[in-house]
PDB file of N, CA and C in Angstrom:
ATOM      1  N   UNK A   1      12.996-245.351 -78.891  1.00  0.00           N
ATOM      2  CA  UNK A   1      13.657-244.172 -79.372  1.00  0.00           C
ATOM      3  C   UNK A   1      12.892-243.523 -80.515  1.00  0.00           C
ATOM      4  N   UNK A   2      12.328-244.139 -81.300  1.00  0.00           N
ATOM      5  CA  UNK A   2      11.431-243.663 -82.536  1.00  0.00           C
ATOM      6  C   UNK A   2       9.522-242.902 -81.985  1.00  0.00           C
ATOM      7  N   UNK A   3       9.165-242.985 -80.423  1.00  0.00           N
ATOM      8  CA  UNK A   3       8.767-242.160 -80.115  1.00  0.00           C
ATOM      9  C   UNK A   3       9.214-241.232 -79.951  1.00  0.00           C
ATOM     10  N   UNK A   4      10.249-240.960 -79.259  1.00  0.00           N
ATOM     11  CA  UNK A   4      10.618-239.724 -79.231  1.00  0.00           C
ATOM     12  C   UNK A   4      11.089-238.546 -80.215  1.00  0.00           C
ATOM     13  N   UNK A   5      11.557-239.476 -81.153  1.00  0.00           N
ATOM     14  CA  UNK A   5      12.043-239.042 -82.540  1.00  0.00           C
ATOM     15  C   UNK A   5      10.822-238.588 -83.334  1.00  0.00           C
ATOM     16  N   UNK A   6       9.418-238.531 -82.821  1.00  0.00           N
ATOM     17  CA  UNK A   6       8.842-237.975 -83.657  1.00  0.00           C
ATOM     18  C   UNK A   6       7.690-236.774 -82.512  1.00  0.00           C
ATOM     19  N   UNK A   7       8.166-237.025 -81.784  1.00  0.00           N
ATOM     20  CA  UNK A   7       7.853-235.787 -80.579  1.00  0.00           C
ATOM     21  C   UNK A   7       8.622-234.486 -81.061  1.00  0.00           C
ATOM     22  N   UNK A   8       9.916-234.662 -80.923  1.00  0.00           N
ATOM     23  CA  UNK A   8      10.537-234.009 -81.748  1.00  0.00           C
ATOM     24  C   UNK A   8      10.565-233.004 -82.707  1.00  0.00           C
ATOM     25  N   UNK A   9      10.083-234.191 -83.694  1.00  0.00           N
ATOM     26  CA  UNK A   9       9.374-233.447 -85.184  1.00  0.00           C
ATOM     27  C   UNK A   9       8.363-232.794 -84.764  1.00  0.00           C
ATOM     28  N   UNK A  10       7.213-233.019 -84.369  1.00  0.00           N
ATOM     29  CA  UNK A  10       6.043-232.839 -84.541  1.00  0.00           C
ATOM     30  C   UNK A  10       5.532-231.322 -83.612  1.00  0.00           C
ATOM     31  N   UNK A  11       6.398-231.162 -82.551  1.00  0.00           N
ATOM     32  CA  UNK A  11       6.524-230.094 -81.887  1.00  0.00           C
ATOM     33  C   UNK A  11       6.923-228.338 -82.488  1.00  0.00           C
ATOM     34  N   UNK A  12       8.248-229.327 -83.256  1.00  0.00           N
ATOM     35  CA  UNK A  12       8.472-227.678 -84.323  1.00  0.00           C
ATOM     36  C   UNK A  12       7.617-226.688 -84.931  1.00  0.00           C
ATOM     37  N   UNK A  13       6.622-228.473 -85.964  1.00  0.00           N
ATOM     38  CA  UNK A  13       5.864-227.787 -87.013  1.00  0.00           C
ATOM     39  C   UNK A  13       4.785-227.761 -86.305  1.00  0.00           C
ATOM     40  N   UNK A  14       4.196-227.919 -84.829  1.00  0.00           N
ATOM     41  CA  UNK A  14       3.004-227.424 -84.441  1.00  0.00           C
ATOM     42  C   UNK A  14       3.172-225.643 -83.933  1.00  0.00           C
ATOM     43  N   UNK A  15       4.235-225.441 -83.323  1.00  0.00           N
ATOM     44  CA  UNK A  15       4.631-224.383 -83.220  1.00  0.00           C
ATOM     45  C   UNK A  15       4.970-223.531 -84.490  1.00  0.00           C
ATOM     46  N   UNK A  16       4.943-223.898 -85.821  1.00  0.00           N
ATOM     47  CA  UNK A  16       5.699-222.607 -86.757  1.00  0.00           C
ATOM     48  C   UNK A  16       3.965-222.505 -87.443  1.00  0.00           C
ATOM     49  N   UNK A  17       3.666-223.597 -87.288  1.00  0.00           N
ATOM     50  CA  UNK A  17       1.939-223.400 -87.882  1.00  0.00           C
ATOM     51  C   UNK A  17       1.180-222.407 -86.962  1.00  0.00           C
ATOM     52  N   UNK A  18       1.628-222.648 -85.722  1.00  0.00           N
ATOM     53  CA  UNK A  18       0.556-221.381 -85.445  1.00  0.00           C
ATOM     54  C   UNK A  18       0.806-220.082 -85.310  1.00  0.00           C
ATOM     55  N   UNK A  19       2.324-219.715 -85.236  1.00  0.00           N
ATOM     56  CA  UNK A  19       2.761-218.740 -85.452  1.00  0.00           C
ATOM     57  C   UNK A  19       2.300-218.380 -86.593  1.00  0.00           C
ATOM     58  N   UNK A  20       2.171-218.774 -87.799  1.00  0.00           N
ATOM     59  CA  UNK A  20       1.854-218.451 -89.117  1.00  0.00           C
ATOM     60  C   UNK A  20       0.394-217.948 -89.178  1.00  0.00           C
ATOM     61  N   UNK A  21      -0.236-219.028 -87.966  1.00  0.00           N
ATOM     62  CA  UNK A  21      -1.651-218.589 -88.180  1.00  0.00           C
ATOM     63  C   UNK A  21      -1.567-217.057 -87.361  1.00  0.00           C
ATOM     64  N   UNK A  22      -1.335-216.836 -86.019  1.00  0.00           N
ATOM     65  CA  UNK A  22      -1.018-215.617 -85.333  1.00  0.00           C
ATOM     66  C   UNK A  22      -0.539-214.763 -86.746  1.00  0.00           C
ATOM     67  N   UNK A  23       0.208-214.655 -86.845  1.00  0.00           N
ATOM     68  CA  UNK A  23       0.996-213.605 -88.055  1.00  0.00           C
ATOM     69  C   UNK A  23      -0.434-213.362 -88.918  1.00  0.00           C
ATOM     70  N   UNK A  24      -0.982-214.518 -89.758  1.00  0.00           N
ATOM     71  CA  UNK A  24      -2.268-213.857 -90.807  1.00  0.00           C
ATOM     72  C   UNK A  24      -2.988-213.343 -90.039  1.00  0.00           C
ATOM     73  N   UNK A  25      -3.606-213.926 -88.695  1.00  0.00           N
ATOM     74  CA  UNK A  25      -4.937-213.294 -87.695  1.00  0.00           C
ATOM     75  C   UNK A  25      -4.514-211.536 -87.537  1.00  0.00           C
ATOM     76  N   UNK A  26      -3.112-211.160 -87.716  1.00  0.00           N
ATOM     77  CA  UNK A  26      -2.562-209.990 -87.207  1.00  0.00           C
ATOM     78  C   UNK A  26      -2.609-208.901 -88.324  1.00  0.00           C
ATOM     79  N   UNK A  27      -2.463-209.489 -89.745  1.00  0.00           N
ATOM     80  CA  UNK A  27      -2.592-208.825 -90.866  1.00  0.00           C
ATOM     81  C   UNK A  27      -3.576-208.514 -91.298  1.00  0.00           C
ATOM     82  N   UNK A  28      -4.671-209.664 -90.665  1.00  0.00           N
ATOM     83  CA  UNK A  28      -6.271-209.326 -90.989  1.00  0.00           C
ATOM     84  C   UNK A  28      -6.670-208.244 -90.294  1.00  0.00           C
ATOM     85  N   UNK A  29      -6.364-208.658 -88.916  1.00  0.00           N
ATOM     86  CA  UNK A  29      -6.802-207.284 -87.848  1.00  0.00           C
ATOM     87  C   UNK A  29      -6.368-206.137 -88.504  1.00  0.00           C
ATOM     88  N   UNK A  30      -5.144-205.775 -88.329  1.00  0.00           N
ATOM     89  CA  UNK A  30      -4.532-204.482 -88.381  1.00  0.00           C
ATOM     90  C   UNK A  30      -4.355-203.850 -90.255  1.00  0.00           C
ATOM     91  N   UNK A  31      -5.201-204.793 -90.995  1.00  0.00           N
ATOM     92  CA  UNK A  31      -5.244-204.447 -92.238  1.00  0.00           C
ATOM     93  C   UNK A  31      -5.987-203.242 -92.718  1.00  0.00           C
ATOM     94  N   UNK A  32      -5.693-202.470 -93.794  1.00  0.00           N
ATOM     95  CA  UNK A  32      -6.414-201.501 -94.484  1.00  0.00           C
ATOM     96  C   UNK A  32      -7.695-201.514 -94.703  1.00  0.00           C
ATOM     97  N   UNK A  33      -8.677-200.350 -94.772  1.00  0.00           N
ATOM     98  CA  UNK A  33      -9.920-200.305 -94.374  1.00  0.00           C
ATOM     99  C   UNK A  33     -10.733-201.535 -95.642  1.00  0.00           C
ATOM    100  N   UNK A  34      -9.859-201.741 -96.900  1.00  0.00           N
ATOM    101  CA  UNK A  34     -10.673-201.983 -97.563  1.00  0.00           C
ATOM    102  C   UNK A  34     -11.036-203.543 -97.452  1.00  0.00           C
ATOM    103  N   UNK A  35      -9.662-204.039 -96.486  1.00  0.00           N
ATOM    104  CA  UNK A  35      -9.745-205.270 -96.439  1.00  0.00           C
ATOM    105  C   UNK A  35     -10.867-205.747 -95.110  1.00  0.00           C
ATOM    106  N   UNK A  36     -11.294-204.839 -94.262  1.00  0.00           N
ATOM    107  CA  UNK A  36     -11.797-204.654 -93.377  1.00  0.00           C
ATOM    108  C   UNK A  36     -11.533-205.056 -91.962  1.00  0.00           C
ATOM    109  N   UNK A  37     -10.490-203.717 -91.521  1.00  0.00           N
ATOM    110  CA  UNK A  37      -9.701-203.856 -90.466  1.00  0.00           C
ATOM    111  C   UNK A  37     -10.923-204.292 -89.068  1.00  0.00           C
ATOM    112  N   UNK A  38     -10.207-204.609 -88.590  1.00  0.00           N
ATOM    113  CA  UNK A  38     -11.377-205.155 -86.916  1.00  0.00           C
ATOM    114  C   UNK A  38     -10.721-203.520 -86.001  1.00  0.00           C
ATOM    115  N   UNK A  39      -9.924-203.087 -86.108  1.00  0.00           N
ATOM    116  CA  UNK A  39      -9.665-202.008 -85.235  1.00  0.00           C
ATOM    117  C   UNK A  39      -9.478-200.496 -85.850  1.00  0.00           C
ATOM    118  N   UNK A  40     -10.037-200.501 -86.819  1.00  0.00           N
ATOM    119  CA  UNK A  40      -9.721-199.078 -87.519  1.00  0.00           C
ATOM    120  C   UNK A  40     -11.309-198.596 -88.042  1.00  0.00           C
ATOM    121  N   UNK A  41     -11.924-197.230 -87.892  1.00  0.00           N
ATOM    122  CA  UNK A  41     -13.098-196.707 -87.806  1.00  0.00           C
ATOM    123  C   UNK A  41     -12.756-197.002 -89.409  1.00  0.00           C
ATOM    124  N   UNK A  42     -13.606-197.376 -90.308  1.00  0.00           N
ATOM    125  CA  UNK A  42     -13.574-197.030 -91.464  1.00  0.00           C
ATOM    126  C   UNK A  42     -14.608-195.977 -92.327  1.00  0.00           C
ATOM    127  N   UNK A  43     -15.767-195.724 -91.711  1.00  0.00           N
ATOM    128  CA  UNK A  43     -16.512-194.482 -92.184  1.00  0.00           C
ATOM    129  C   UNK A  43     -16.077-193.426 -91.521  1.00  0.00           C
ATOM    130  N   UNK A  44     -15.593-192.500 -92.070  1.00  0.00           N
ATOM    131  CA  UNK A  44     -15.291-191.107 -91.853  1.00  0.00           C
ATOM    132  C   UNK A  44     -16.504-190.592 -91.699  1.00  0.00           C
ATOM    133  N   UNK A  45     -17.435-190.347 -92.191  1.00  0.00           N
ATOM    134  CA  UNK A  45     -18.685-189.317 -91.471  1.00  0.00           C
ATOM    135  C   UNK A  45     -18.990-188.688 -90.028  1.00  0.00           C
ATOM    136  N   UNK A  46     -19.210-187.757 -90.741  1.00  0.00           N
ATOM    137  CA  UNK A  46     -19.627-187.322 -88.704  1.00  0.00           C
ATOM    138  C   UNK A  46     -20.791-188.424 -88.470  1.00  0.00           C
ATOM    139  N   UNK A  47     -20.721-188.281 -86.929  1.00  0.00           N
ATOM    140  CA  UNK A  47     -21.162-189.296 -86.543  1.00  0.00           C
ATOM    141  C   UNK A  47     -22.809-188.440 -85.479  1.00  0.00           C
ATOM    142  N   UNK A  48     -23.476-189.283 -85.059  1.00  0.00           N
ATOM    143  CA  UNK A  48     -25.035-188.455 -84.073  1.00  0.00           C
ATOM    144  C   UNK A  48     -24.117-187.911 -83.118  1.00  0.00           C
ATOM    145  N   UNK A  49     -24.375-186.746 -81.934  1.00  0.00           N
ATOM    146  CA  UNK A  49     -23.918-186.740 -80.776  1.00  0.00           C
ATOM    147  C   UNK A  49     -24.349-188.000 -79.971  1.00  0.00           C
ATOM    148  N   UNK A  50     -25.291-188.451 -80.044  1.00  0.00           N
ATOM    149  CA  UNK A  50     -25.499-189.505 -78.901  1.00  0.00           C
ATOM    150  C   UNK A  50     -24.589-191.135 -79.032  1.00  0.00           C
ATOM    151  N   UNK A  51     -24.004-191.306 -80.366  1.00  0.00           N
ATOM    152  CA  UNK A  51     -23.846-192.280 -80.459  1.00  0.00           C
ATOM    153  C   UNK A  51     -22.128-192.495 -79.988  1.00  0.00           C
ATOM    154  N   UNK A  52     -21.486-192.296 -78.791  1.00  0.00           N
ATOM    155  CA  UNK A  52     -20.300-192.419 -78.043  1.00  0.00           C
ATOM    156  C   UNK A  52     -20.710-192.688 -76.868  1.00  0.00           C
ATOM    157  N   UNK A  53     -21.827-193.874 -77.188  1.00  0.00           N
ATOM    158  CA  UNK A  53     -22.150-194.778 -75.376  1.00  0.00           C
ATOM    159  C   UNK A  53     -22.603-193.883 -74.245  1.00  0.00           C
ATOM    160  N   UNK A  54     -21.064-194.098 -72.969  1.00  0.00           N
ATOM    161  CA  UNK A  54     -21.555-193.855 -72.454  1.00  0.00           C
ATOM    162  C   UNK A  54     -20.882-191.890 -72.072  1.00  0.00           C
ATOM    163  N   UNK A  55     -20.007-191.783 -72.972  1.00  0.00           N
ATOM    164  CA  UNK A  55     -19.623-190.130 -72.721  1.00  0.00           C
ATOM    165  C   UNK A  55     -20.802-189.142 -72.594  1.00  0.00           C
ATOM    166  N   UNK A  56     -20.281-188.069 -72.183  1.00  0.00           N
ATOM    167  CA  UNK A  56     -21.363-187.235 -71.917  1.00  0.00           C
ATOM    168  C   UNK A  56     -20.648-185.832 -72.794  1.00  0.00           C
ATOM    169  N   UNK A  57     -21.458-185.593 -73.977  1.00  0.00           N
ATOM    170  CA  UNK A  57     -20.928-184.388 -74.643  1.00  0.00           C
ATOM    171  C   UNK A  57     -21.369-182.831 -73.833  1.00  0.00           C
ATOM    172  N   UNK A  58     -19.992-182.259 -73.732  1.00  0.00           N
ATOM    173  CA  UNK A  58     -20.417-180.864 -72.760  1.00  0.00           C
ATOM    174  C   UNK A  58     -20.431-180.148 -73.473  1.00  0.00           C
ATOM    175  N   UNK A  59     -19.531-179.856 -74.818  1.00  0.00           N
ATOM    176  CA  UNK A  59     -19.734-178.453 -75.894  1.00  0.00           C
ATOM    177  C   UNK A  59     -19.315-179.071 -77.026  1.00  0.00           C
ATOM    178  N   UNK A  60     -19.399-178.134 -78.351  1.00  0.00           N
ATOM    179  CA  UNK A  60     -19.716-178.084 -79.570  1.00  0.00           C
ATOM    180  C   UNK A  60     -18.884-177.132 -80.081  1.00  0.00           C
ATOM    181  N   UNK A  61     -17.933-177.370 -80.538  1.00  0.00           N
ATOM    182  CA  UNK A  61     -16.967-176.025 -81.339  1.00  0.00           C
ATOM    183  C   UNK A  61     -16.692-176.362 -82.975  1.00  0.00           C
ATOM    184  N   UNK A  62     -16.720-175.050 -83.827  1.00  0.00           N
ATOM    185  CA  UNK A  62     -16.913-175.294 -85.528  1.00  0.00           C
ATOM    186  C   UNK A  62     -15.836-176.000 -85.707  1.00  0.00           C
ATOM    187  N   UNK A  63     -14.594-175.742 -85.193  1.00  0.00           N
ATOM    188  CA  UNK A  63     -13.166-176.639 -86.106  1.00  0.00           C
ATOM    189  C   UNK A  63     -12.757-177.661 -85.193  1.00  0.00           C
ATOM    190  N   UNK A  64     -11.568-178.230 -85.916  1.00  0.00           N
ATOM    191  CA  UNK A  64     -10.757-179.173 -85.175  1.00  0.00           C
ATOM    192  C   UNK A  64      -9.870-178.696 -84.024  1.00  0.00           C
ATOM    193  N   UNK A  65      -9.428-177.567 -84.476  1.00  0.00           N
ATOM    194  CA  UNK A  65      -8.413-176.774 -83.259  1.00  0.00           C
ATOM    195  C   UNK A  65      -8.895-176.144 -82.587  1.00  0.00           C
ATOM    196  N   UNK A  66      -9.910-175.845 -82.024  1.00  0.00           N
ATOM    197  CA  UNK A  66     -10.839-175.067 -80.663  1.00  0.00           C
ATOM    198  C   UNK A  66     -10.914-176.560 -80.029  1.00  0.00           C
ATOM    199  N   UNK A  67     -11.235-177.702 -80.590  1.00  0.00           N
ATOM    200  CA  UNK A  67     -11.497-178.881 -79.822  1.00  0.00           C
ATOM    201  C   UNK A  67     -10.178-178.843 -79.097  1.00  0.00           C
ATOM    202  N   UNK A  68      -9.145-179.335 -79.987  1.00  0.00           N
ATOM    203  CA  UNK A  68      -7.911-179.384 -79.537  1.00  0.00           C
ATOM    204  C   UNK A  68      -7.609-178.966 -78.268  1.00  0.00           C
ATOM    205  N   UNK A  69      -7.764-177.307 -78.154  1.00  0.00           N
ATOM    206  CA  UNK A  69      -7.538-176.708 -77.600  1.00  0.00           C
ATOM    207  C   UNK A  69      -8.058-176.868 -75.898  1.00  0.00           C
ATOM    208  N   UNK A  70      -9.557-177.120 -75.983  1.00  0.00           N
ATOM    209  CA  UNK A  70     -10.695-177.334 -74.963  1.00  0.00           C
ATOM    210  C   UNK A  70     -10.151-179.044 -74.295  1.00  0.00           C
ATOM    211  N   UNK A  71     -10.007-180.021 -75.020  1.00  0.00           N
ATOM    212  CA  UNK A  71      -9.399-181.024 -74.834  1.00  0.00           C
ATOM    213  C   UNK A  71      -8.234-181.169 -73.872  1.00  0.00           C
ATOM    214  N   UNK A  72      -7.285-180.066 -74.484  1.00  0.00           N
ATOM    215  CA  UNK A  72      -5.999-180.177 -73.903  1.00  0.00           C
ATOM    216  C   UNK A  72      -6.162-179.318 -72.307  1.00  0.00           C
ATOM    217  N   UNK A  73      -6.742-178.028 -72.160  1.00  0.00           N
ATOM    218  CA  UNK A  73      -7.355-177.748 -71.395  1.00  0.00           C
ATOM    219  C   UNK A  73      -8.195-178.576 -70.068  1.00  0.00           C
ATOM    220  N   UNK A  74      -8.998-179.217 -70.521  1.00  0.00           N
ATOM    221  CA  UNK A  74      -9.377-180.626 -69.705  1.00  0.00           C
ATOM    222  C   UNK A  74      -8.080-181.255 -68.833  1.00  0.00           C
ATOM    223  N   UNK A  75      -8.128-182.119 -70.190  1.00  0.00           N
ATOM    224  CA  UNK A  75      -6.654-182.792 -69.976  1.00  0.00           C
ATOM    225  C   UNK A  75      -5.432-182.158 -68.297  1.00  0.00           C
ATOM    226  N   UNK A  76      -5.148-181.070 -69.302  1.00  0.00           N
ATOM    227  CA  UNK A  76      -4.238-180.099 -68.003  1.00  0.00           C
ATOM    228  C   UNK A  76      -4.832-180.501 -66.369  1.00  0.00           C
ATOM    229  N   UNK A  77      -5.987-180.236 -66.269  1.00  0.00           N
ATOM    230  CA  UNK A  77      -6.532-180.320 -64.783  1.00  0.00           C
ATOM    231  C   UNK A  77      -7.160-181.701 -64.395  1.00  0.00           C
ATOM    232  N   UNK A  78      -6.595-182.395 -65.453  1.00  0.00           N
ATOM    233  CA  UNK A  78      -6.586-183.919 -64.620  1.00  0.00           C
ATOM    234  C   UNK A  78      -7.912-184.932 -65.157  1.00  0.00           C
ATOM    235  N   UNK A  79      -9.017-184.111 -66.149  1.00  0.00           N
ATOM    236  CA  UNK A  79     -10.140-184.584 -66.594  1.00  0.00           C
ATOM    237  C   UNK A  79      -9.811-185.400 -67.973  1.00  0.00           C
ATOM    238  N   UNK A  80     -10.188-186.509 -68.002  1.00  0.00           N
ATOM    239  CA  UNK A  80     -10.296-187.320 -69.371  1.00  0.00           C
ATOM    240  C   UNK A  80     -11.309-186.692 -70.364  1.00  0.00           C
ATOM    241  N   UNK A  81     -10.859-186.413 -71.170  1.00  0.00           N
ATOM    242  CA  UNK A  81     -11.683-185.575 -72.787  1.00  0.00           C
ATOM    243  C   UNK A  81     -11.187-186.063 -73.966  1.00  0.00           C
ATOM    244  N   UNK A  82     -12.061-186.281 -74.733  1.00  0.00           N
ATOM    245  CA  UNK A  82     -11.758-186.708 -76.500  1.00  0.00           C
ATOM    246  C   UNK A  82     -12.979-185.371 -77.074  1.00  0.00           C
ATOM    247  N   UNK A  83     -12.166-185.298 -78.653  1.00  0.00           N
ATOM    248  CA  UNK A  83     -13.357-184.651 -79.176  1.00  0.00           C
ATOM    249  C   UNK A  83     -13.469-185.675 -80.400  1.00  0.00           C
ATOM    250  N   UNK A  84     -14.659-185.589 -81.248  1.00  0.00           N
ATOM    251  CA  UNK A  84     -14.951-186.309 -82.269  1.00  0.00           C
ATOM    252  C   UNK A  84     -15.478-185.596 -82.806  1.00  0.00           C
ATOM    253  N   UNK A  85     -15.773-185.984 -84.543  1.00  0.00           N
ATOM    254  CA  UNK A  85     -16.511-184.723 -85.316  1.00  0.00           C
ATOM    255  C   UNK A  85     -17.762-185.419 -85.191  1.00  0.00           C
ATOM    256  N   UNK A  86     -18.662-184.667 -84.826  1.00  0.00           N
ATOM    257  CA  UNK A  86     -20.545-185.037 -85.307  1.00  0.00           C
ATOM    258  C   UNK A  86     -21.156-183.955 -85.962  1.00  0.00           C
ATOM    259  N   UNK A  87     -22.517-184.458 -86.459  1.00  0.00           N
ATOM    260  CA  UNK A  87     -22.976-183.594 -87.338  1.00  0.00           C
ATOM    261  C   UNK A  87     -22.870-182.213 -87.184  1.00  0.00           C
ATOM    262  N   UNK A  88     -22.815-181.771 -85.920  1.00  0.00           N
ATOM    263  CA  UNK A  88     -22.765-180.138 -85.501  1.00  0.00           C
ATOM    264  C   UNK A  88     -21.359-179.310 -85.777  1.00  0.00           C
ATOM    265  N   UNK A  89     -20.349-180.010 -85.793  1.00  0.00           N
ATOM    266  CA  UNK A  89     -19.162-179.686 -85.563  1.00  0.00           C
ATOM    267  C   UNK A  89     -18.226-180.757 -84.932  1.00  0.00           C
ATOM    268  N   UNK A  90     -17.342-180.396 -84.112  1.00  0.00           N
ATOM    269  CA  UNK A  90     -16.342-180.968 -83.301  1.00  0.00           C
ATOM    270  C   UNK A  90     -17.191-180.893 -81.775  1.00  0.00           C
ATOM    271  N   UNK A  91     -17.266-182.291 -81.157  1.00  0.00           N
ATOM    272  CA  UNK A  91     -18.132-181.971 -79.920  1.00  0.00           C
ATOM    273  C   UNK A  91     -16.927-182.781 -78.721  1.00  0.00           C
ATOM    274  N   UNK A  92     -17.261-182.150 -78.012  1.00  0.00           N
ATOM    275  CA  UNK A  92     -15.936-182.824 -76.600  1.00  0.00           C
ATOM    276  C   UNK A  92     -16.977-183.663 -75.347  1.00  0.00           C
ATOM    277  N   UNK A  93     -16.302-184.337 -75.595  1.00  0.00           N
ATOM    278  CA  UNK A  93     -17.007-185.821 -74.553  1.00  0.00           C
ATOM    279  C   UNK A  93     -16.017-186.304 -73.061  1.00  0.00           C
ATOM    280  N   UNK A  94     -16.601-186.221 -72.104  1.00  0.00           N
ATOM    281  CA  UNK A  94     -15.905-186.722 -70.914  1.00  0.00           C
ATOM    282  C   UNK A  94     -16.965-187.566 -70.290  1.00  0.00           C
ATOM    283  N   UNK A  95     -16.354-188.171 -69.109  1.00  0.00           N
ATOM    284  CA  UNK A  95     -16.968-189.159 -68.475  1.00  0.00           C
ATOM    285  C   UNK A  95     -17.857-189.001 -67.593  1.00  0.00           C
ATOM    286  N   UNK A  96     -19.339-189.225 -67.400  1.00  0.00           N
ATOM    287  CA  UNK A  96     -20.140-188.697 -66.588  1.00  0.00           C
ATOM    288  C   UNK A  96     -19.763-188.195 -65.218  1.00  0.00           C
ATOM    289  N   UNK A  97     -19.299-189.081 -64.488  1.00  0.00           N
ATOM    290  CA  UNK A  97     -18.534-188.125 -63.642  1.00  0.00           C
ATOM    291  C   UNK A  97     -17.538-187.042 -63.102  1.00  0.00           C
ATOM    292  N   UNK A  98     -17.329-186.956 -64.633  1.00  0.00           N
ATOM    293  CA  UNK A  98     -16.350-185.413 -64.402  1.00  0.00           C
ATOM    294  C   UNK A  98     -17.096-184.149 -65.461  1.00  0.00           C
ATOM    295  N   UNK A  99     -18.582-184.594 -65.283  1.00  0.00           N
ATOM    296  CA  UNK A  99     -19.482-183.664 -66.738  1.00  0.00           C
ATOM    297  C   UNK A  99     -19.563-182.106 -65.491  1.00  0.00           C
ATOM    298  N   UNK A 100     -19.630-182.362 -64.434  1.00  0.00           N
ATOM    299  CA  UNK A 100     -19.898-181.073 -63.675  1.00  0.00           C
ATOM    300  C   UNK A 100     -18.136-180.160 -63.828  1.00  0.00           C
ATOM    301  N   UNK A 101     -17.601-181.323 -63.480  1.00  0.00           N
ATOM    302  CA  UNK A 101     -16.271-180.216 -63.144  1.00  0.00           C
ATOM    303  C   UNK A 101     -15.756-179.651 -64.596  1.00  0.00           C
ATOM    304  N   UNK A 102     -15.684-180.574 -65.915  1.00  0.00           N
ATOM    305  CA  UNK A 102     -15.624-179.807 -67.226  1.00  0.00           C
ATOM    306  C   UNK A 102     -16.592-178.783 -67.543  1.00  0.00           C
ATOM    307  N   UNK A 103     -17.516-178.773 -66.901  1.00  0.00           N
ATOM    308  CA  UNK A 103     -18.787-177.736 -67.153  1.00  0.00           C
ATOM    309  C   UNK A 103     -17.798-176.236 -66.633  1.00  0.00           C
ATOM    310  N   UNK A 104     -17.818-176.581 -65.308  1.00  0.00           N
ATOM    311  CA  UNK A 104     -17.727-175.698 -64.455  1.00  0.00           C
ATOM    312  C   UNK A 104     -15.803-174.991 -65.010  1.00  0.00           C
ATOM    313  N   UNK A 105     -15.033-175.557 -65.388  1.00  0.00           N
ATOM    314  CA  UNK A 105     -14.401-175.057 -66.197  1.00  0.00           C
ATOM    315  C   UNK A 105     -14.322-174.665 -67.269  1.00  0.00           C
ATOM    316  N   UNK A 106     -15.314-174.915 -68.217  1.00  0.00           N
ATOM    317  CA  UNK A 106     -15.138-174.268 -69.783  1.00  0.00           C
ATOM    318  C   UNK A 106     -16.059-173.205 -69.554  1.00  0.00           C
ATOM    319  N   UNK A 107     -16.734-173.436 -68.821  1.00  0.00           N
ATOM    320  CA  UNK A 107     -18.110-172.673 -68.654  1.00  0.00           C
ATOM    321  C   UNK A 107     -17.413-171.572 -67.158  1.00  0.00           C
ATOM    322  N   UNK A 108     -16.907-170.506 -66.983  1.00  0.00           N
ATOM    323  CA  UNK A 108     -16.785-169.998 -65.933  1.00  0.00           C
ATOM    324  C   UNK A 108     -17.227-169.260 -65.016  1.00  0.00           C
ATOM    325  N   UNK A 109     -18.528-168.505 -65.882  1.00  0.00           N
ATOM    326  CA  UNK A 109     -19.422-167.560 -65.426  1.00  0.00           C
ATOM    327  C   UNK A 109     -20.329-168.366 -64.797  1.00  0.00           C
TER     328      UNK A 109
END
């Protein structure tokens, strides 16, 4: 009976220990830039156009709200688009295979 009696025990506090550890691993992640989050951009700077892998940047607009705008536009007809700021401005990035059909819509002439 005194095996079991410490199966018992020993089960609780293996389980509240790692919850505890989960819980800190979660505060570290999702912590403030200064603590140095694992999922949060922490340099604000514009960034190169080339450096968003594998997107393919189709245009370049001065503000945040023409992106917006061009984005949401995309978006509407079914194309995946982000914009990001880089050195030029606000530039809009889609996925190589939809670089013709965003062309061919922002671009109409």
């Amino acid at each position: 009976m005194s095996v079991f009696a410490e199966e018992y025990f020993l089960f609780p506090v293996v389980a509240i220990a790692l919850a505890g550890v989960m819980v800190l691993l979660c505060r570290w992640a999702f912590s403030k830039a200064k603590g140095g989050s694992l999922v949060r951009r922490v340099d604000h700077r514009p960034a190169e156009r080339d450096a968003f892998g594998l997107l393919t940047d189709i245009r370049t607009v001065p503000n945040y709200n023409d992106a917006r705008v061009l984005v949401s536009r995309l978006k509407d007809f079914g194309i995946k688009a982000t914009a990001a700021r880089t050195n030029d401005g606000w530039t809009i990035y889609v996925w190589p295979h939809d670089e013709a059909a965003a062309r061919g819509l922002l671009d109409p002439s």
